[in-house]
Protein backbone atom coordinates (compact mmCIF):
# COMPACT_ATOMS: atom_id res chain seq x y z
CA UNK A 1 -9.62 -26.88 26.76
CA UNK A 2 -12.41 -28.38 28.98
CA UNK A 3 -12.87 -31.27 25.56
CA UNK A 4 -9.06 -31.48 25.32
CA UNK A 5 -9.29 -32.79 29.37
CA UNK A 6 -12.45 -34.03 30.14
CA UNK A 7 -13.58 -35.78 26.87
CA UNK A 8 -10.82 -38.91 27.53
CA UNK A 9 -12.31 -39.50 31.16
CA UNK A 10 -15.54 -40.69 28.86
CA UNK A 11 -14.08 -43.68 29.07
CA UNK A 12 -14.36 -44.49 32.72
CA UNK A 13 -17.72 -42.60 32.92
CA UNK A 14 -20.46 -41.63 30.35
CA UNK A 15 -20.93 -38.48 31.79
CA UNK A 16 -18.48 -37.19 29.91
CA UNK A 17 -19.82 -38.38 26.36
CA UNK A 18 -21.32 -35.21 26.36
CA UNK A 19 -18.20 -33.11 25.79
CA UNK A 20 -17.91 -34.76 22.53
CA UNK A 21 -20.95 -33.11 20.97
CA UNK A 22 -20.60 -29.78 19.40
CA UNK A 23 -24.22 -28.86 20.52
CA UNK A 24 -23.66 -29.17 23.95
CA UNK A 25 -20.36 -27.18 24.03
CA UNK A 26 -21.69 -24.19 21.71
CA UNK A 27 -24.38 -24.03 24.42
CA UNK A 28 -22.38 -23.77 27.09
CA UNK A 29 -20.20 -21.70 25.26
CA UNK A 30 -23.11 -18.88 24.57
CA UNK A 31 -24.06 -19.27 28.29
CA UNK A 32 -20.65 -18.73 29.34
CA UNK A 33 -20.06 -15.65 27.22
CA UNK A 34 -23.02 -14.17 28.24
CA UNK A 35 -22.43 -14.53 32.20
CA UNK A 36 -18.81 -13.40 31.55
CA UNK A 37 -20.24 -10.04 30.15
CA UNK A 38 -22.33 -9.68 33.59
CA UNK A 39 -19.35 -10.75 35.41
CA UNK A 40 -16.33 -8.17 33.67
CA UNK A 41 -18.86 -5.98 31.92
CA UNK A 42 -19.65 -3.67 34.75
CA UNK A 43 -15.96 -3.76 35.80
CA UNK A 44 -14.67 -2.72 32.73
CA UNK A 45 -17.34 0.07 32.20
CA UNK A 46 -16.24 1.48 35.70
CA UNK A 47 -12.50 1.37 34.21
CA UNK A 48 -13.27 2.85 31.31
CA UNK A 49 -15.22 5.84 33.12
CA UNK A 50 -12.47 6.08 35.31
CA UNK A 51 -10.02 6.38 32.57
CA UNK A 52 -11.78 8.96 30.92
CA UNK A 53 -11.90 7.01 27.56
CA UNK A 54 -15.37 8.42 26.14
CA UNK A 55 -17.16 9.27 23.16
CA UNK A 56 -16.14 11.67 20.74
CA UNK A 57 -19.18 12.81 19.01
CA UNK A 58 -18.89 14.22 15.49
CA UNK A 59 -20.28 17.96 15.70
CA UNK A 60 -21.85 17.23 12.03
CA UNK A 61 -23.90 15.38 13.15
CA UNK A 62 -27.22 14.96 14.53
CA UNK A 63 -27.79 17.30 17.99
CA UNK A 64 -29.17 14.42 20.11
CA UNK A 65 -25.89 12.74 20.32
CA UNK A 66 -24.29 16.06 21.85
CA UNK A 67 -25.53 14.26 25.11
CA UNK A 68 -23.65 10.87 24.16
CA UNK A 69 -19.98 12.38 24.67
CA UNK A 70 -18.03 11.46 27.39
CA UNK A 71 -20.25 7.52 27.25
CA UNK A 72 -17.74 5.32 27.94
CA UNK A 73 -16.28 3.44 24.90
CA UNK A 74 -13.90 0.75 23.87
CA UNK A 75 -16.65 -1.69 25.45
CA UNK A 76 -15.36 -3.97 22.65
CA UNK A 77 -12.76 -4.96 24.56
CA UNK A 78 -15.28 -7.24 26.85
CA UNK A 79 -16.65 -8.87 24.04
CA UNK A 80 -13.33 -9.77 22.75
CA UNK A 81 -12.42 -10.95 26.31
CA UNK A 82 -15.14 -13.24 26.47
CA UNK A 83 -15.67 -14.70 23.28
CA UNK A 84 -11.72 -16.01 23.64
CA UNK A 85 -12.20 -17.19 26.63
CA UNK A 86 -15.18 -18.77 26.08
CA UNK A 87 -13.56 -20.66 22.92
CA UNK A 88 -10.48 -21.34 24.77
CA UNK A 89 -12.57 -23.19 27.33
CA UNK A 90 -15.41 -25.15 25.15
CA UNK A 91 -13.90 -25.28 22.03
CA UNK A 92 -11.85 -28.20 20.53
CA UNK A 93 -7.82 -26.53 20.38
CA UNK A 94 -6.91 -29.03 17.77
CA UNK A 95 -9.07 -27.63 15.16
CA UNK A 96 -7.15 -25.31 12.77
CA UNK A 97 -10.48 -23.42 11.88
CA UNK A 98 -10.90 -22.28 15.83
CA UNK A 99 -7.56 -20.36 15.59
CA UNK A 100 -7.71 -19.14 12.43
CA UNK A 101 -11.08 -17.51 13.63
CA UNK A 102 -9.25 -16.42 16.89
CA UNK A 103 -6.61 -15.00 14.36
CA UNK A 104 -9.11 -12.80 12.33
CA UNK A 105 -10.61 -11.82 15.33
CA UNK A 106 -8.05 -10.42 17.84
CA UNK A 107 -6.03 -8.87 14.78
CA UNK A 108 -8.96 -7.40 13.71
CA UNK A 109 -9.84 -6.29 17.26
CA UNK A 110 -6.20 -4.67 17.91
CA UNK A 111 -6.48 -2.39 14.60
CA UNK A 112 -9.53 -0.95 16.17
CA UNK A 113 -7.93 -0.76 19.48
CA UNK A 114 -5.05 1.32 18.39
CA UNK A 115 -7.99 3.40 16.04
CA UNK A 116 -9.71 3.75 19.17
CA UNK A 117 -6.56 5.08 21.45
CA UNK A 118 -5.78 7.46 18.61
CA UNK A 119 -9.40 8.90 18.74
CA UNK A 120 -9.88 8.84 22.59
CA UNK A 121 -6.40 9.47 24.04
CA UNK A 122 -4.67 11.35 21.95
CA UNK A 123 -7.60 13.47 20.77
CA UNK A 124 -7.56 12.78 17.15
CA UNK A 125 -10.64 12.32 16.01
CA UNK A 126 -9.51 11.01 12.64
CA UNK A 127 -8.05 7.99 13.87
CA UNK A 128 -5.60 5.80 12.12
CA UNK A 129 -5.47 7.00 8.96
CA UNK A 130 -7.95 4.94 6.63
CA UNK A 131 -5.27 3.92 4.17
CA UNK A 132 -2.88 2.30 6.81
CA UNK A 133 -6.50 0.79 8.56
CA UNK A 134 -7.27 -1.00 5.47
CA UNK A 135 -3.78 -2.33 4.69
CA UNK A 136 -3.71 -3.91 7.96
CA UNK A 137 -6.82 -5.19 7.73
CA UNK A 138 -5.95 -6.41 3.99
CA UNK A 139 -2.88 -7.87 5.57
CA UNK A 140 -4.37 -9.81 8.44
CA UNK A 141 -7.72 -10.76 6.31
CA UNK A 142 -4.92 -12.34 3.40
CA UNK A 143 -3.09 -14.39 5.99
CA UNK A 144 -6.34 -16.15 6.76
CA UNK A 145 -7.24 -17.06 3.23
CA UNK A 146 -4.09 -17.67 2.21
CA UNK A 147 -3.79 -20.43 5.26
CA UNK A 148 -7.27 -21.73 3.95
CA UNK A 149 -6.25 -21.75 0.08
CA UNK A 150 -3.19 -23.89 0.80
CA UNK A 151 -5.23 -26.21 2.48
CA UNK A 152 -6.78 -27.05 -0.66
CA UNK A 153 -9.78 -25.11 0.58
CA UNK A 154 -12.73 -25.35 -1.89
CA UNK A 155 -12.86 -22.05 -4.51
CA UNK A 156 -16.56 -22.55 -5.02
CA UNK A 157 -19.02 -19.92 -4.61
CA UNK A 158 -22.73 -21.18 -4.29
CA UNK A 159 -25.52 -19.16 -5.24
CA UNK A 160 -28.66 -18.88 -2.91
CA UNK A 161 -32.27 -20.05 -4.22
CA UNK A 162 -30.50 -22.12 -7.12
CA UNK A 163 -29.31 -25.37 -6.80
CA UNK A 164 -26.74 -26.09 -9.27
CA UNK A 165 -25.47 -22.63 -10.37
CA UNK A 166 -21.96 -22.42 -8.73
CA UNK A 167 -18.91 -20.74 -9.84
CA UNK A 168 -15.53 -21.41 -9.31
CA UNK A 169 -13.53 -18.99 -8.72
CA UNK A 170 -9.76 -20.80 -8.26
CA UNK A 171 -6.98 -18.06 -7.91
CA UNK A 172 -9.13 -15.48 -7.69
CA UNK A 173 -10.96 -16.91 -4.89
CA UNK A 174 -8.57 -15.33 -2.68
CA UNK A 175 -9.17 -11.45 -3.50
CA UNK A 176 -12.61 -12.16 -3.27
CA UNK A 177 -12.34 -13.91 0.22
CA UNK A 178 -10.53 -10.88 1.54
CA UNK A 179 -12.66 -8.46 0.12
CA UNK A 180 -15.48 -10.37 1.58
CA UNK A 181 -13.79 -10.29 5.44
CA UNK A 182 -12.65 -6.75 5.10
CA UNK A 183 -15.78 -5.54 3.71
CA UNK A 184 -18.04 -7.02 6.46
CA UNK A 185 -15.48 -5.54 9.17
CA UNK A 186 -15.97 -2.27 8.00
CA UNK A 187 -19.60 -2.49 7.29
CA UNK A 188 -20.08 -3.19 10.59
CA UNK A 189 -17.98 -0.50 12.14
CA UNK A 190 -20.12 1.82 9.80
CA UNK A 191 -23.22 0.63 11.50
CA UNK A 192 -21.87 1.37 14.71
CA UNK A 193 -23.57 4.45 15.25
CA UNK A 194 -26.53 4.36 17.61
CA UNK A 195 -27.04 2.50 20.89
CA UNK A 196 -27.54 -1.55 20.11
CA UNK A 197 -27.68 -0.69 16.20
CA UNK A 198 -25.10 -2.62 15.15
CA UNK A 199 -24.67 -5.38 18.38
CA UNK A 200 -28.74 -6.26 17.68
CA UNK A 201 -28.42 -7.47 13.92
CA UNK A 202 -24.75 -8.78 14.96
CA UNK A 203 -26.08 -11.68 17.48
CA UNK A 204 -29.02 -12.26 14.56
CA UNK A 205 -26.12 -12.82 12.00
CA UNK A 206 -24.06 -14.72 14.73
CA UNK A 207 -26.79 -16.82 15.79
CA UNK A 208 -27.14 -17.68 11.98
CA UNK A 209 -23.94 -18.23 10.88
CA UNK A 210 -23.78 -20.65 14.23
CA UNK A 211 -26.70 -23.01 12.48
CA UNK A 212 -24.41 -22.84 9.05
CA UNK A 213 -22.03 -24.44 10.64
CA UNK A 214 -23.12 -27.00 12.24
CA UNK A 215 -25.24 -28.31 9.43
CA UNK A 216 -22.31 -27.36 6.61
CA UNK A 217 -19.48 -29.60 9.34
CA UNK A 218 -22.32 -32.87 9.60
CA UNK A 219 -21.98 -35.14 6.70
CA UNK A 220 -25.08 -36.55 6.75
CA UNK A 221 -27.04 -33.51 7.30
CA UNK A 222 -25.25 -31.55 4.22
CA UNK A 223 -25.76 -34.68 2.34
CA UNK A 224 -30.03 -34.64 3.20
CA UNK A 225 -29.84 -30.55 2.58
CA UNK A 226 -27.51 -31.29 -0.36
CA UNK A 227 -25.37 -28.25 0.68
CA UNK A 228 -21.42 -28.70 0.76
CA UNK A 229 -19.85 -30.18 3.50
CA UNK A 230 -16.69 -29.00 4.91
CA UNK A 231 -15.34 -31.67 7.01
CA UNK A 232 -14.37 -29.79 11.11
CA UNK A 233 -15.52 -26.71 10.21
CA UNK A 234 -18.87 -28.04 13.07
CA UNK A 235 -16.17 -26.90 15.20
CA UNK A 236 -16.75 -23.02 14.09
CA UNK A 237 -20.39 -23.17 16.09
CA UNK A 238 -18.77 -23.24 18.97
CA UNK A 239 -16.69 -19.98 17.86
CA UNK A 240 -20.22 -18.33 16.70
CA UNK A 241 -21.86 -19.84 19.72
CA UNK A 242 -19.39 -17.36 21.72
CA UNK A 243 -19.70 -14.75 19.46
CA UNK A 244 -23.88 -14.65 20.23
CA UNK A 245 -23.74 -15.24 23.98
CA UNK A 246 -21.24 -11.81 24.20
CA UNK A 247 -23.33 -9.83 21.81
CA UNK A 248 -26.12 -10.98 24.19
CA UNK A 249 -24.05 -9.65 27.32
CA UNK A 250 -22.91 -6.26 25.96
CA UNK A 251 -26.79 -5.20 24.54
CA UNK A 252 -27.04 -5.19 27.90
CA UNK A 253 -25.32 -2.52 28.78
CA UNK A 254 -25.30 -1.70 25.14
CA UNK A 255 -28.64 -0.56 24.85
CA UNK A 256 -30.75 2.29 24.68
CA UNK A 257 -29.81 4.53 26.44
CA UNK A 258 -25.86 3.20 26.12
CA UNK A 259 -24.08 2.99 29.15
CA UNK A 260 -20.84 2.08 27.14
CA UNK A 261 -20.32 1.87 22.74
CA UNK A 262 -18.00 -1.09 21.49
CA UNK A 263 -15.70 1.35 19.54
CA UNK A 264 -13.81 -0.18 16.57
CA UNK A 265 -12.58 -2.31 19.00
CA UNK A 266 -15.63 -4.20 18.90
CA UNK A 267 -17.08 -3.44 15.85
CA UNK A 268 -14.09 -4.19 13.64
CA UNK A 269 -13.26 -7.77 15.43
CA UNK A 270 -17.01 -8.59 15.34
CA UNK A 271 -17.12 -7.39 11.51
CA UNK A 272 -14.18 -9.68 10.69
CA UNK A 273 -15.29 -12.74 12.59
CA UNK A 274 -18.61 -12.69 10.43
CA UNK A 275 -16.76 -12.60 7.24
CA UNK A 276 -14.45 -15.45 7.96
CA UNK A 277 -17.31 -17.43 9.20
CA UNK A 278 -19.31 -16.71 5.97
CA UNK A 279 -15.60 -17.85 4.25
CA UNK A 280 -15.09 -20.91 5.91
CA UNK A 281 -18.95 -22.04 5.77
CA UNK A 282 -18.81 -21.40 2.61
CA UNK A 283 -22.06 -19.16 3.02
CA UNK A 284 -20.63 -16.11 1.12
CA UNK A 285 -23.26 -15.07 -0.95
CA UNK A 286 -25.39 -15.46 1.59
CA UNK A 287 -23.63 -12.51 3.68
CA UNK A 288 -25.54 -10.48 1.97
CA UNK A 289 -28.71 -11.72 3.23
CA UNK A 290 -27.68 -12.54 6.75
CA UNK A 291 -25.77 -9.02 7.32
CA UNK A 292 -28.33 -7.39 4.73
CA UNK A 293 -28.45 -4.33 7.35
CA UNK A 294 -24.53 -3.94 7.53
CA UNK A 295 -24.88 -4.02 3.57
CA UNK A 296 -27.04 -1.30 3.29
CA UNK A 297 -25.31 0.63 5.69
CA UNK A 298 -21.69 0.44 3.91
CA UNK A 299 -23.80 1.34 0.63
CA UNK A 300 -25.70 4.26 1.79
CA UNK A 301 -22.43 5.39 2.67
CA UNK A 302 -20.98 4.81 -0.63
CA UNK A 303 -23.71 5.83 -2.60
CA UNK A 304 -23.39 9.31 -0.55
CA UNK A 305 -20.35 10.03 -1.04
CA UNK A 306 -19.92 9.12 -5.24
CA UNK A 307 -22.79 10.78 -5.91
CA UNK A 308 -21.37 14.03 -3.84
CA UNK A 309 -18.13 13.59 -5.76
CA UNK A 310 -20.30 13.16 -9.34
CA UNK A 311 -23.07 16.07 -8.72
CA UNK A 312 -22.13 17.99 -5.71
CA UNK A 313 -25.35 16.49 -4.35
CA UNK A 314 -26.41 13.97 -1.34
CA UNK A 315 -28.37 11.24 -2.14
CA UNK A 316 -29.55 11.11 1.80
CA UNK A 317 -29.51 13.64 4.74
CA UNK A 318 -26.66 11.94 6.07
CA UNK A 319 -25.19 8.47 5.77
CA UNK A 320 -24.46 6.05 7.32
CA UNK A 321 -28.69 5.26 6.40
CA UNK A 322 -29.51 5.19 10.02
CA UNK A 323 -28.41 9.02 10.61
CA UNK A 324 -30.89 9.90 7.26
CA UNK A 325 -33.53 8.73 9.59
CA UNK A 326 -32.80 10.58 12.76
CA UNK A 327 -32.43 13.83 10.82
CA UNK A 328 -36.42 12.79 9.13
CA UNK A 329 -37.73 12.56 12.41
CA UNK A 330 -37.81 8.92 13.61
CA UNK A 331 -36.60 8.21 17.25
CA UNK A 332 -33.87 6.30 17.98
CA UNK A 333 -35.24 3.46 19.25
CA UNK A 334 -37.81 3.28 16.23
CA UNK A 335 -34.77 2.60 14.49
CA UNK A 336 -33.03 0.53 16.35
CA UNK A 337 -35.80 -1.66 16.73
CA UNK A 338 -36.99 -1.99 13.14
CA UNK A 339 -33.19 -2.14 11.92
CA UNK A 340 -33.27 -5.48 14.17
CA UNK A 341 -36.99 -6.75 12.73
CA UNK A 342 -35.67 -6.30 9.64
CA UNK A 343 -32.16 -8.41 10.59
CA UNK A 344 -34.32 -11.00 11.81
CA UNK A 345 -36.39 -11.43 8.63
CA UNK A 346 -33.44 -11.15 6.22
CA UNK A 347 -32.20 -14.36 8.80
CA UNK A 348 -35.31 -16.58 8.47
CA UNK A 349 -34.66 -15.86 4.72
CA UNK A 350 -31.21 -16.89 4.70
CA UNK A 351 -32.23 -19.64 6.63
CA UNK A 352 -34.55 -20.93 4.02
CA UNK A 353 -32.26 -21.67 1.34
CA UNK A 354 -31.32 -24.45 3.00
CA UNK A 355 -34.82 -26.39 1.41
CA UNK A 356 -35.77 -23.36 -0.77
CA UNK A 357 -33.29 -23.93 -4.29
């Protein structure tokens, strides 16, 4: 909105070159997220409380989060409310890619919301039930790629550390888009499970995914790299740009000890965001580097419950992976903490594909 209006008055003063450059307004786009979290978060935690809308904790599980019911939750709701705005403000409107990504993201965010008011209002702690979840978030995740794939989108999947092994995937580019959005949406929902687990390696991935973007949208920079170059898709750092500065603003109050969880709200929106990003940047292999945590997390949980179904036996104490480690012993901030070093290595790896091939 602000480069819709103030970019044209660049041409009675320079000052307002600067609203041309995507730099700039992903920088101001972070720093606005992240002082619109201090500025709504503690409102909206107050509401919350006030509304009574707190945690259900599953009695299965481990005994320290007995003292975790009753947080307030739903705190995805702020970042959803700030990363829009924040778009809506810095971000360039006539780029297709910014609503698409607004699409993914509030459609996303509304499945969790009604997930959420199932769980916390009504008292069901099953939710939506997960075959009707994951045909709406099929649904909403095949709209996007559809929209992409008659744009003559490219159906080539790169693979990282080699430079000219590639495979096209045409038609069948589009199952494998949506599986790659809906999987990352729920892999991050699974990781969801202790205070600034899943928001800590989120903002790494974010942060990431931001630097894809830019470089993949410059011509002359993909050229140097030789990676592909999608022409507007810069525009999308901007988008990611948001998406760090309000993953910033809710560890605030997001982490140890909690004073609110994002919900599926949050989780599923911020889930879905990353997988369209990796789409569009055409960076989907690399998902599994940059979100290796949210990977292993969907796995463990996978692995856990085939192998129950096979043997009758558990491969870990409990899964998701992080709950095996809370039953061995570790403290939750042990894990929280490494979970994040480890995010922030499987980043700088990610990162170095860009020379390393």
């Amino acid at each position: 909105m602000l480069y819709y209006f103030l970019y044209p008055l660049a041409k009675h003063h320079t000052i307002f070159n600067v609203f041309q450059y995507i730099s700039f307004r992903t920088i101001y786009a972070a720093v606005t997220a992240l002082v619109l979290s201090f500025v709504v978060g503690p409102y909206l935690i107050e509401r919350l409380r006030a509304l009574k809308l707190g945690e259900v904790v599953r009695t299965d599980g481990p005994a320290s989060h007995f003292t975790k019911a009753g947080t307030p939750t739903m705190g995805g709701a702020i970042i959803l409310l700030v990363v829009i705005v924040s778009v809506l403000l810095w971000g360039n409107l006539t780029n297709s890619y910014i609503w698409l990504m607004t699409f993914v993201t509030v459609g996303m965010g509304l499945v969790g919301f009604i997930d959420d008011y199932i769980k916390v209002v009504k008292k069901d702690k099953k939710g939506i039930r997960a075959s009707t979840k994951l045909l709406w978030q099929v649904l909403i995740a095949s709209v996007a790629v559809l929209f992409l794939y008659q744009q003559d989108f490219n159906t080539i999947v790169t693979i990282p550390f080699f430079k000219d092994v590639h495979i096209d995937l045409k038609a069948f580019y589009i199952p494998f888009a949506v599986f790659v959005i809906v999987g990352t949406s729920n892999a991050v929902n699974l990781t969801d499970g202790l205070d600034g687990l899943a928001i800590g390696p989120m903002t790494i991935a974010a942060a990431t995914y931001m630097l894809f973007a830019y470089l993949v949208g410059h011509v002359k920079i993909a050229n140097y790299l030789h990676i592909m170059y999608v022409p507007k898709v810069g525009e999308l750092a901007v988008f990611a740009g948001a998406m760090v500065g309000a993953s910033l603003g809710f560890l605030w109050y997001n982490s140890y000890p909690a004073q609110v969880f994002m919900g599926d709200v949050g989780s599923l929106s911020l889930g879905g965001a990353l997988g369209t990003l990796a789409i569009i940047t055409k960076n989907e292999a690399l998902l599994l580097l940059v979100g290796g945590i949210f990977v292993v997390e969907a796995l463990s949980v996978i692995f856990q419950v085939g192998s129950f179904k096979l043997t009758g036996k558990r491969v870990f104490a409990m899964a998701p992976i992080h709950h095996h480690y809370e039953l061995k012993g570790w403290p939750e901030p042990k894990i929280i903490v490494r979970f994040w070093i480890i995010s922030i290595i499987l980043a700088l790896l990610a990162i170095s594909t860009l020379k390393i091939r």
